[in-house]
N, C-alpha and C. Protein backbone atom coordinates (compact mmCIF):
# COMPACT_ATOMS: atom_id res chain seq x y z
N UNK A 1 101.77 94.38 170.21
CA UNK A 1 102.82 95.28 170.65
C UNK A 1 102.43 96.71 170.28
N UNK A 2 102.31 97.75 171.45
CA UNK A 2 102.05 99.01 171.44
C UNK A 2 103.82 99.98 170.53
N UNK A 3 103.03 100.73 169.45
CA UNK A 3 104.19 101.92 169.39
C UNK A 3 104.08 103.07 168.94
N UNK A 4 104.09 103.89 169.77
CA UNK A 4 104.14 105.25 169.42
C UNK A 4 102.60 105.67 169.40
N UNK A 5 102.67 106.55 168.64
CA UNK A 5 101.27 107.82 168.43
C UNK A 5 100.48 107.00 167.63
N UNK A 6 101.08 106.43 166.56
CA UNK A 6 99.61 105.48 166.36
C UNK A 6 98.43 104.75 167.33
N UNK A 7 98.78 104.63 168.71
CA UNK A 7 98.22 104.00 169.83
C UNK A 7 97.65 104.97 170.51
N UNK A 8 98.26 106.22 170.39
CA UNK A 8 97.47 106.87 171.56
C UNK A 8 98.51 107.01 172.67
N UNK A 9 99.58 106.08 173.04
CA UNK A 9 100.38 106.61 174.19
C UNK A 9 100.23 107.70 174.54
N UNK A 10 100.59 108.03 176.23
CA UNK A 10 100.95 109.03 177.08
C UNK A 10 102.28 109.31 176.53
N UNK A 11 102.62 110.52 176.59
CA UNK A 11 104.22 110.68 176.85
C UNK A 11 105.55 109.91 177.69
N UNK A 12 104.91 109.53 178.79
CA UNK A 12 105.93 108.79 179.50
C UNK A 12 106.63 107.63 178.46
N UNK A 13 105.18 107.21 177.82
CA UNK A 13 105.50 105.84 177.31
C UNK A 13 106.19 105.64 175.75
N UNK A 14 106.42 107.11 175.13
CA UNK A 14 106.99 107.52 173.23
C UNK A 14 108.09 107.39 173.63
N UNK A 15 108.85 106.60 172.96
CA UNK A 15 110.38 107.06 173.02
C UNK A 15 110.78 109.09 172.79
N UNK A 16 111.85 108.96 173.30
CA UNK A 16 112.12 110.49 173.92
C UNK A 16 112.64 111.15 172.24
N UNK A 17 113.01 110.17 171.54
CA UNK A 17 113.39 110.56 170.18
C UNK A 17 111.85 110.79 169.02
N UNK A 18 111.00 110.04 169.62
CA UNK A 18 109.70 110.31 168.81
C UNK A 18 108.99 111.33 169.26
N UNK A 19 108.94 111.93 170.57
CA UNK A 19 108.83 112.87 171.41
C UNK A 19 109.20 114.13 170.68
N UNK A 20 110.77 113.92 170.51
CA UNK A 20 111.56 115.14 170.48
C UNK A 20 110.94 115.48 168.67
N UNK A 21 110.79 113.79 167.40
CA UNK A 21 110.19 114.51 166.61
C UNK A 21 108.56 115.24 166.44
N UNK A 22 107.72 114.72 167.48
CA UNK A 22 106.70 115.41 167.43
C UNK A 22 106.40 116.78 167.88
N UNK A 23 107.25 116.68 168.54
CA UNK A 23 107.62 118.46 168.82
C UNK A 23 107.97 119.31 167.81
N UNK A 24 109.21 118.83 167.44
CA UNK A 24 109.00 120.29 165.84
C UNK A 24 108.07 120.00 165.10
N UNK A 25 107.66 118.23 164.67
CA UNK A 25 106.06 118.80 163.50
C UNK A 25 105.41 119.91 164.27
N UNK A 26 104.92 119.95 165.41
CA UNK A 26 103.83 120.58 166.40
C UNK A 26 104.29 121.88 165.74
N UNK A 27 105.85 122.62 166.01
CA UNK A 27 106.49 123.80 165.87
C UNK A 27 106.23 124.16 164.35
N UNK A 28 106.81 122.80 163.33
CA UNK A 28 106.50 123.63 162.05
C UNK A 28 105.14 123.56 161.73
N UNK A 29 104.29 122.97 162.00
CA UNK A 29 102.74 123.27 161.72
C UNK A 29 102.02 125.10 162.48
N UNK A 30 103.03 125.02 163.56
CA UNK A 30 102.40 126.19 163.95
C UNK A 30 102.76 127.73 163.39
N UNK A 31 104.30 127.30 162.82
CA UNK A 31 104.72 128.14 162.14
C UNK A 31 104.82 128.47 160.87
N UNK A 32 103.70 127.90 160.03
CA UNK A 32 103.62 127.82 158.52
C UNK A 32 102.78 129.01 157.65
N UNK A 33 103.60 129.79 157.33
CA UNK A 33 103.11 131.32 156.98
C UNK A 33 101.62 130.94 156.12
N UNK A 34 100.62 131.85 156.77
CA UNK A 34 99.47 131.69 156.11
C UNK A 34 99.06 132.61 155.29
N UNK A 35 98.62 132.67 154.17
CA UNK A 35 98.00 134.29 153.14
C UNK A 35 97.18 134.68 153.75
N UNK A 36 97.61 136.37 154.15
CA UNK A 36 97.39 137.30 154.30
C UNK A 36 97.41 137.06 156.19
N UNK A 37 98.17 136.59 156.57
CA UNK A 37 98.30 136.54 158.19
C UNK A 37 100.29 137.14 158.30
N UNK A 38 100.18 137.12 159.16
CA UNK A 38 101.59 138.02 159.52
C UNK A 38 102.29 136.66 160.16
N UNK A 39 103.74 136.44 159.72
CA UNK A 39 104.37 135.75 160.25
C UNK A 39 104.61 135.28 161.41
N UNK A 40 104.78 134.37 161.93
CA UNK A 40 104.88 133.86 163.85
C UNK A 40 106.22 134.24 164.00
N UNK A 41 106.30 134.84 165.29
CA UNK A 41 107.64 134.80 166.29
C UNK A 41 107.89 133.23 166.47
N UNK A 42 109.32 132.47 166.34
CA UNK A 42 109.73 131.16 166.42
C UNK A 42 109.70 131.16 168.01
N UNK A 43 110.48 131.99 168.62
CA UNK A 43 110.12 131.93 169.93
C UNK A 43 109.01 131.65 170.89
N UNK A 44 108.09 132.33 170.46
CA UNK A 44 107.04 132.79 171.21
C UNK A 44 106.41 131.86 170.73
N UNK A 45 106.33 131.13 169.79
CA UNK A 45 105.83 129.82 169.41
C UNK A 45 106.15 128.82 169.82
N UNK A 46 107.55 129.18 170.35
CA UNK A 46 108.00 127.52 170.84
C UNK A 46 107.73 127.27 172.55
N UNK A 47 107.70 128.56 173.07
CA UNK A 47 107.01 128.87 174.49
C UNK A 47 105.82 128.78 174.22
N UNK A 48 104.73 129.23 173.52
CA UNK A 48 103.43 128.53 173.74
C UNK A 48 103.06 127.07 174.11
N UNK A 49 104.33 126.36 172.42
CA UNK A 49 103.81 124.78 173.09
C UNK A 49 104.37 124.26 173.92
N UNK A 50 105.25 124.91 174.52
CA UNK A 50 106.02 124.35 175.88
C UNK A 50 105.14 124.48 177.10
N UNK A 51 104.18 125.49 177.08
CA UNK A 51 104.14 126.04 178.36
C UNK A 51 102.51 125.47 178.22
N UNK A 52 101.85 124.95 176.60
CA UNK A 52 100.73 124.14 176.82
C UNK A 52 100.78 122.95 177.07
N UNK A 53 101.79 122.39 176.51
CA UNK A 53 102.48 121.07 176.85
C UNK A 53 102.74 120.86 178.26
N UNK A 54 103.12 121.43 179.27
CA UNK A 54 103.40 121.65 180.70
C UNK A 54 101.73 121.72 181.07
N UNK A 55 100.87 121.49 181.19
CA UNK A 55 99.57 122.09 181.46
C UNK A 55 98.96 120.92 181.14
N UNK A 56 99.31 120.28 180.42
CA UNK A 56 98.61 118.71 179.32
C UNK A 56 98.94 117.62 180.45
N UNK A 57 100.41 118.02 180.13
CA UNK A 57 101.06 116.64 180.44
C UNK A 57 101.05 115.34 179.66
N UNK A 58 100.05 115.66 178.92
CA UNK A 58 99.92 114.16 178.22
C UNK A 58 100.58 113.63 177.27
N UNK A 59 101.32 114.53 176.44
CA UNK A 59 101.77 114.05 175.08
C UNK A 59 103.16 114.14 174.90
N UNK A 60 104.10 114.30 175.99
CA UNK A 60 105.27 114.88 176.36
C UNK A 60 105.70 114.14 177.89
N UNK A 61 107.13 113.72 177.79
CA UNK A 61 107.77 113.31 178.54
C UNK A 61 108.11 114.68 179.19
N UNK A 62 107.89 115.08 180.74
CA UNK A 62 108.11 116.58 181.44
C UNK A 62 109.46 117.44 181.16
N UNK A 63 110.63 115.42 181.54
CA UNK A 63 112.23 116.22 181.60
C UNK A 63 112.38 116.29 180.17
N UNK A 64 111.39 116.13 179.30
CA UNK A 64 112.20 116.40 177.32
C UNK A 64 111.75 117.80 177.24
N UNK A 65 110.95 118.37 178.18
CA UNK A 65 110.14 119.45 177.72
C UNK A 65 110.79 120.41 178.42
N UNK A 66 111.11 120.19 179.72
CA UNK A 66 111.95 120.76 180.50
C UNK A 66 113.89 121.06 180.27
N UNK A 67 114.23 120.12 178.93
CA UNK A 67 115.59 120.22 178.29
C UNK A 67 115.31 121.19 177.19
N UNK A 68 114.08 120.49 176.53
CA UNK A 68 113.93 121.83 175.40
C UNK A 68 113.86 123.35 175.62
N UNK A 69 113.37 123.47 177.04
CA UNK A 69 113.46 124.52 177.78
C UNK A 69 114.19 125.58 177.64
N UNK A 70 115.32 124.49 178.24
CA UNK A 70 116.58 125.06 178.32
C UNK A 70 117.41 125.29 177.91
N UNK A 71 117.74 124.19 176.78
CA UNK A 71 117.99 124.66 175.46
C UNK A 71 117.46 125.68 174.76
N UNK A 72 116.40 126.43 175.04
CA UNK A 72 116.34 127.34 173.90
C UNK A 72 116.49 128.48 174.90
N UNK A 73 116.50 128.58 176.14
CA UNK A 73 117.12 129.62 177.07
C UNK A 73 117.79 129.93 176.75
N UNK A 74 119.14 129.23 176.24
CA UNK A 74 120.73 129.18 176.11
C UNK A 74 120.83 129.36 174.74
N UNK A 75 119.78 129.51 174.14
CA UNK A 75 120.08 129.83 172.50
C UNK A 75 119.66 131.42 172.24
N UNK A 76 118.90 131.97 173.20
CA UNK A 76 119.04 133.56 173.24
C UNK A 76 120.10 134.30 174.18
């Protein structure tokens, strides 16, 4: 029995809740203040991996990526 990222799955195939947590690790790994580097915009971070994620396809269910979207549209 296949589950999750330990396997390698496509996105179609992660549950949308394991999805949704590999997305913020992705976010807080990208956003983890480094010495002597200047802090990340949360935004502009979270549109990078959206908009590399859209380009992949692979590791992401489209409509979770496409809610997170929009959700954070509606949060500015």
């Amino acid at each position: 029995m296949q589950k999750g990222f330990p396997n390698q799955l496509i996105g179609e195939k992660i549950l949308l809740e394991s999805q949704l947590i590999y997305f913020s690790q992705i976010l807080d790994d990208e956003l983890i203040v480094k010495f002597g580097q200047p802090k990340k915009n949360t935004q502009e971070v979270q549109r990078k991996i959206i908009d590399q994620e859209f380009k992949s396809a692979e590791n992401f269910n489209l409509d979770l990526l496409n809610q997170i979207k929009e959700l954070l549209k509606n949060q500015n």
